[in-house]
N, C-alpha and C. Protein backbone atom coordinates (compact mmCIF):
# COMPACT_ATOMS: atom_id res chain seq x y z
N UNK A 1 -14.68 14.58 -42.12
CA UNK A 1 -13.53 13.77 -41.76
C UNK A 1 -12.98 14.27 -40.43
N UNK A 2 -13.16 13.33 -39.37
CA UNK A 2 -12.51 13.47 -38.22
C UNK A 2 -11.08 13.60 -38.11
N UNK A 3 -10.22 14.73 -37.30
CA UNK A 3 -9.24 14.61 -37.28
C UNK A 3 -8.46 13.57 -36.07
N UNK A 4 -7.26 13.20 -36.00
CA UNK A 4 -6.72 12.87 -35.08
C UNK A 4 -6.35 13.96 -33.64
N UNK A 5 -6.52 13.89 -32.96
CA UNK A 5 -6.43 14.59 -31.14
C UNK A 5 -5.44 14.12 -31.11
N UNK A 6 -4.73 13.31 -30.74
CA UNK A 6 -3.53 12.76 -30.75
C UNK A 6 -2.24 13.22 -31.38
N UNK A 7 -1.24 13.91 -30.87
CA UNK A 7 -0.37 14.08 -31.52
C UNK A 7 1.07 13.35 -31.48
N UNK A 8 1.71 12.82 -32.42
CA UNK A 8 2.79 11.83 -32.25
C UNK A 8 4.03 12.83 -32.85
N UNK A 9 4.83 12.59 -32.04
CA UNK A 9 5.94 13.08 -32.47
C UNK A 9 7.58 12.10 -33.10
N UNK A 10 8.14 12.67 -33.57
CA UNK A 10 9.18 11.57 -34.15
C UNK A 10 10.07 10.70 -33.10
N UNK A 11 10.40 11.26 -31.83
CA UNK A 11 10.98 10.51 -30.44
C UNK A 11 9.91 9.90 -29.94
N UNK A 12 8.58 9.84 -30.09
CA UNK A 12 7.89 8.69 -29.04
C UNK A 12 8.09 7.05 -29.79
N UNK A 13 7.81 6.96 -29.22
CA UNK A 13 8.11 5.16 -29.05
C UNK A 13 7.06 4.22 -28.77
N UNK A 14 6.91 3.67 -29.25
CA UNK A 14 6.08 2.03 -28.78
C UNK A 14 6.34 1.88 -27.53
N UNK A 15 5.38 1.19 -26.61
CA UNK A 15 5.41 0.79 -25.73
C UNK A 15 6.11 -0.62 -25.63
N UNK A 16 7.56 -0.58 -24.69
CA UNK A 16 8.08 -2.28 -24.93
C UNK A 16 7.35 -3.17 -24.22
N UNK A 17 8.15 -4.61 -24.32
CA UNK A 17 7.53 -5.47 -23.84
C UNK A 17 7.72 -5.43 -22.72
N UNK A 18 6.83 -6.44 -21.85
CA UNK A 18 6.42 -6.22 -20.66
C UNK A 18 7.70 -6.52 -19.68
N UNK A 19 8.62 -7.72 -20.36
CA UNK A 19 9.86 -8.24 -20.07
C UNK A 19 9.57 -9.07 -19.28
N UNK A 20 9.90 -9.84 -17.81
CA UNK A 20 10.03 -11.02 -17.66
C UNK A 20 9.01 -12.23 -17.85
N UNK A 21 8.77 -13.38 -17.99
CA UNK A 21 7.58 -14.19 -18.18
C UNK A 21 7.33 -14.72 -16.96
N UNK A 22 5.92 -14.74 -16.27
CA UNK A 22 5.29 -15.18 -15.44
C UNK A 22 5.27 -16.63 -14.96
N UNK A 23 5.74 -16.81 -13.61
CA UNK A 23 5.38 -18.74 -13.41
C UNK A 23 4.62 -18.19 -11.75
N UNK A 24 4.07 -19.49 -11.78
CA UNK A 24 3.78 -19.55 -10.73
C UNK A 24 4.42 -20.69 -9.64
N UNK A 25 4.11 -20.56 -8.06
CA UNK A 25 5.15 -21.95 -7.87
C UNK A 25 4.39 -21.86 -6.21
N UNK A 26 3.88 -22.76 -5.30
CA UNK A 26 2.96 -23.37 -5.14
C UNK A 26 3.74 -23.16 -3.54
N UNK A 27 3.72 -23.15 -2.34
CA UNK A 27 4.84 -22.97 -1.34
C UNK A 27 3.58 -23.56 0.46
N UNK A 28 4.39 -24.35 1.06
CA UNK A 28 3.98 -24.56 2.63
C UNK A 28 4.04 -23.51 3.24
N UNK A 29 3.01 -22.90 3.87
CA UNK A 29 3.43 -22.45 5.39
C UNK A 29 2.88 -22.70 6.44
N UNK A 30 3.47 -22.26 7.75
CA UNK A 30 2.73 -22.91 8.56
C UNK A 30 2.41 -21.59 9.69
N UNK A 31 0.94 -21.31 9.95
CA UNK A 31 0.63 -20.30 10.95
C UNK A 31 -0.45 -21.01 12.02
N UNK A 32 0.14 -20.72 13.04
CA UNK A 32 -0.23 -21.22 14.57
C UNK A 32 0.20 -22.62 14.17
N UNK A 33 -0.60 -23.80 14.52
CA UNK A 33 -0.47 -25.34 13.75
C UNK A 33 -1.08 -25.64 12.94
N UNK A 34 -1.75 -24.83 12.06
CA UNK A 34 -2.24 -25.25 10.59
C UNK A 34 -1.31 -25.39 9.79
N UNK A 35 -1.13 -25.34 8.73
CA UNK A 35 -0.41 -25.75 7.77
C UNK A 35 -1.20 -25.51 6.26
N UNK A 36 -0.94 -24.45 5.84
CA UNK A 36 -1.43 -23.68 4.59
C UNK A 36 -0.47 -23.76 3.28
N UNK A 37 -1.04 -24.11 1.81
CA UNK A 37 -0.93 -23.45 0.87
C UNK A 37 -0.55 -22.61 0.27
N UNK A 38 -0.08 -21.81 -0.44
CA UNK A 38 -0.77 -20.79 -1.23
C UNK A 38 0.33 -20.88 -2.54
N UNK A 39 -0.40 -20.13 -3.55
CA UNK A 39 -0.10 -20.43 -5.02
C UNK A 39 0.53 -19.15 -4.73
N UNK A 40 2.05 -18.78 -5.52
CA UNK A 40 2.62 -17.31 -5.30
C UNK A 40 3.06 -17.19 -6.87
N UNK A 41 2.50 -15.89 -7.47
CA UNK A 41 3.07 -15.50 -8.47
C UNK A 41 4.30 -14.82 -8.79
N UNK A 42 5.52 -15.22 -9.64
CA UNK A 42 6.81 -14.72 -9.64
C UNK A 42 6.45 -13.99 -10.99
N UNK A 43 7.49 -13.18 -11.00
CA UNK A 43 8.66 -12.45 -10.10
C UNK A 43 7.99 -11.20 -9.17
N UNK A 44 6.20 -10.98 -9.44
CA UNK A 44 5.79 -9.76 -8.21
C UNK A 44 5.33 -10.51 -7.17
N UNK A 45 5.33 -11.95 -6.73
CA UNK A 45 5.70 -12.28 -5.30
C UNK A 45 4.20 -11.92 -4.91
N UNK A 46 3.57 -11.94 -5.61
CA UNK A 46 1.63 -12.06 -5.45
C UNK A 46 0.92 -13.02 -4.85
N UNK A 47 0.43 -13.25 -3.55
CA UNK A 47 0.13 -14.22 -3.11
C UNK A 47 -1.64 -14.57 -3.57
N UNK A 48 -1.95 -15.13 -4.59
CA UNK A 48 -3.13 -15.69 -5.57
C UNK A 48 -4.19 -16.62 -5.05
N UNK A 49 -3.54 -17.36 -4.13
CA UNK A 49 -4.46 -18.02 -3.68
C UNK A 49 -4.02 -18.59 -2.31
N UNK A 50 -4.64 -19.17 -0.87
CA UNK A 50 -4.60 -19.84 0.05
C UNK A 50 -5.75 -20.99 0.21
N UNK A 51 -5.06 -22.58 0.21
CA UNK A 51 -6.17 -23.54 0.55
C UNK A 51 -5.45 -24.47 1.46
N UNK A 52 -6.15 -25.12 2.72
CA UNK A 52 -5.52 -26.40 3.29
C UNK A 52 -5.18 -27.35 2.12
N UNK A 53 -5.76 -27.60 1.44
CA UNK A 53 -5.95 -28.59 0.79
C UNK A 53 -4.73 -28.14 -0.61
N UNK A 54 -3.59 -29.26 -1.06
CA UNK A 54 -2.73 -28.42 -2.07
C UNK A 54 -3.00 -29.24 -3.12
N UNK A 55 -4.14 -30.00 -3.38
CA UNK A 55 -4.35 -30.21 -4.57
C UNK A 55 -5.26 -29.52 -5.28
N UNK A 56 -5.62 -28.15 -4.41
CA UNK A 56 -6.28 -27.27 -5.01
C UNK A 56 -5.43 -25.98 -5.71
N UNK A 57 -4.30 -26.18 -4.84
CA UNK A 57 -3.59 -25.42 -5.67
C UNK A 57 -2.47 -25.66 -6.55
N UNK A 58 -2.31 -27.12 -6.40
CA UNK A 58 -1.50 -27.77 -7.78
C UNK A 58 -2.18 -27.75 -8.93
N UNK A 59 -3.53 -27.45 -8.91
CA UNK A 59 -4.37 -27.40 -9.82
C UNK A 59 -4.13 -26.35 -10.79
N UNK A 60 -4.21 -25.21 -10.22
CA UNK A 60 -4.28 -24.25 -10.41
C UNK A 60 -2.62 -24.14 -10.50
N UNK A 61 -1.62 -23.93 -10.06
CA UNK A 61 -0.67 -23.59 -10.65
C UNK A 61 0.03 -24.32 -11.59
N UNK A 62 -0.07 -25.87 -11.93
CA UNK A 62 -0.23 -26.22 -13.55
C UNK A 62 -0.76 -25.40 -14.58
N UNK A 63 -2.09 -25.08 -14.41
CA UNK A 63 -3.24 -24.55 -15.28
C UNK A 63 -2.48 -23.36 -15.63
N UNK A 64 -1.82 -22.31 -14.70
CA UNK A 64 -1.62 -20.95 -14.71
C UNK A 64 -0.23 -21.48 -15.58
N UNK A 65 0.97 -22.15 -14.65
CA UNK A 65 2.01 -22.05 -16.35
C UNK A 65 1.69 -21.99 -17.31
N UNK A 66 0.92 -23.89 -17.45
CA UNK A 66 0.66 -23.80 -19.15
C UNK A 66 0.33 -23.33 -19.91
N UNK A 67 -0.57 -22.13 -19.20
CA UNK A 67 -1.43 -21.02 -20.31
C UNK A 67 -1.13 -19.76 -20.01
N UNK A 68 -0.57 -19.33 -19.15
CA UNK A 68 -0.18 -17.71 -18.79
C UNK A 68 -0.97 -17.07 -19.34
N UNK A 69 -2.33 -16.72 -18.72
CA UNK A 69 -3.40 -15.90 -19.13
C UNK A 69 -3.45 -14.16 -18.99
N UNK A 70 -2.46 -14.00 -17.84
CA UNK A 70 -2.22 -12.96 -16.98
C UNK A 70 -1.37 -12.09 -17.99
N UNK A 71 -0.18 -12.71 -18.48
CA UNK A 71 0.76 -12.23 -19.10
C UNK A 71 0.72 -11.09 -19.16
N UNK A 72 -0.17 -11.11 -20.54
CA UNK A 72 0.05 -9.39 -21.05
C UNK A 72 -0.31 -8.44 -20.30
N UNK A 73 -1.12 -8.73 -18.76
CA UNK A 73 -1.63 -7.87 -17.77
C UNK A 73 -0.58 -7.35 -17.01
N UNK A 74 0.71 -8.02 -17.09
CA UNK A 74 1.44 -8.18 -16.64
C UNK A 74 1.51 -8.71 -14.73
N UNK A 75 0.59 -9.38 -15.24
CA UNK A 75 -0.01 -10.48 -13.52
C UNK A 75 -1.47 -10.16 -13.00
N UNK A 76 -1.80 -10.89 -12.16
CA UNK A 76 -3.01 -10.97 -12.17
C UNK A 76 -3.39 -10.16 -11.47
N UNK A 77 -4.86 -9.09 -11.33
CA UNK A 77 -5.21 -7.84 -10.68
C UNK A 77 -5.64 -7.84 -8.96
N UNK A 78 -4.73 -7.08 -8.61
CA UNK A 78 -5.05 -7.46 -6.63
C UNK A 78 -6.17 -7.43 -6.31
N UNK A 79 -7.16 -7.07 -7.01
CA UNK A 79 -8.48 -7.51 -6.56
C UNK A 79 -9.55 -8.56 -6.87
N UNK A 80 -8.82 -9.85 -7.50
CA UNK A 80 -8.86 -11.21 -7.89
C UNK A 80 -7.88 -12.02 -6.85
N UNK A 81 -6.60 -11.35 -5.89
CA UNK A 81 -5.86 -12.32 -4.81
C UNK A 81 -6.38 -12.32 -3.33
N UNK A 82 -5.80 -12.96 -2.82
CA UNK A 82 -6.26 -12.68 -1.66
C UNK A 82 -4.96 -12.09 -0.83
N UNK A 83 -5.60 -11.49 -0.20
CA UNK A 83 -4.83 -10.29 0.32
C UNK A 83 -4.21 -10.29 1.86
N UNK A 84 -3.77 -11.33 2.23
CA UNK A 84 -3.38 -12.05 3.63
C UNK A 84 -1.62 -11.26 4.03
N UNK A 85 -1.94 -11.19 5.10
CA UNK A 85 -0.89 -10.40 5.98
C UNK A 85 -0.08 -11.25 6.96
């Protein structure tokens, strides 16, 4: 019989919840005279995606409310965004 390594003491605690819930929300900008996209994740202000085109990213930020996949990750991992300056 294996023992437990782990030792718990009577003050530790559960880990809480993650606390706020994730939206996403879809925003213009404009650099030189293009005119860009991008899908931004709230409340860490994650910039997820950039396309000319914003029915690529209305797509996608429908999809991302209705199902908040990220959630429990607590948002999606910076090496899935794109990373624009």
């Amino acid at each position: 019989m294996k023992r437990q390594k782990v030792r718990f003491h009577k003050s530790d605690k559960r880990p809480g919840h993650l606390g706020e819930q994730l939206s996403y929300e879809k925003k213009m900008v404009k650099k030189d005279k293009n005119i860009f996209w991008q899908a931004i994740e709230q409340p860490t202000g994650t910039i997820i995606i950039q396309s000319f085109f914003e029915e690529d990213i209305d797509s996608l930020v429908k999809f991302q409310n209705e199902n908040r996949q990220w959630q429990r990750n607590g948002g999606i991992p910076n090496f899935l965004c794109d990373n624009i300056k």
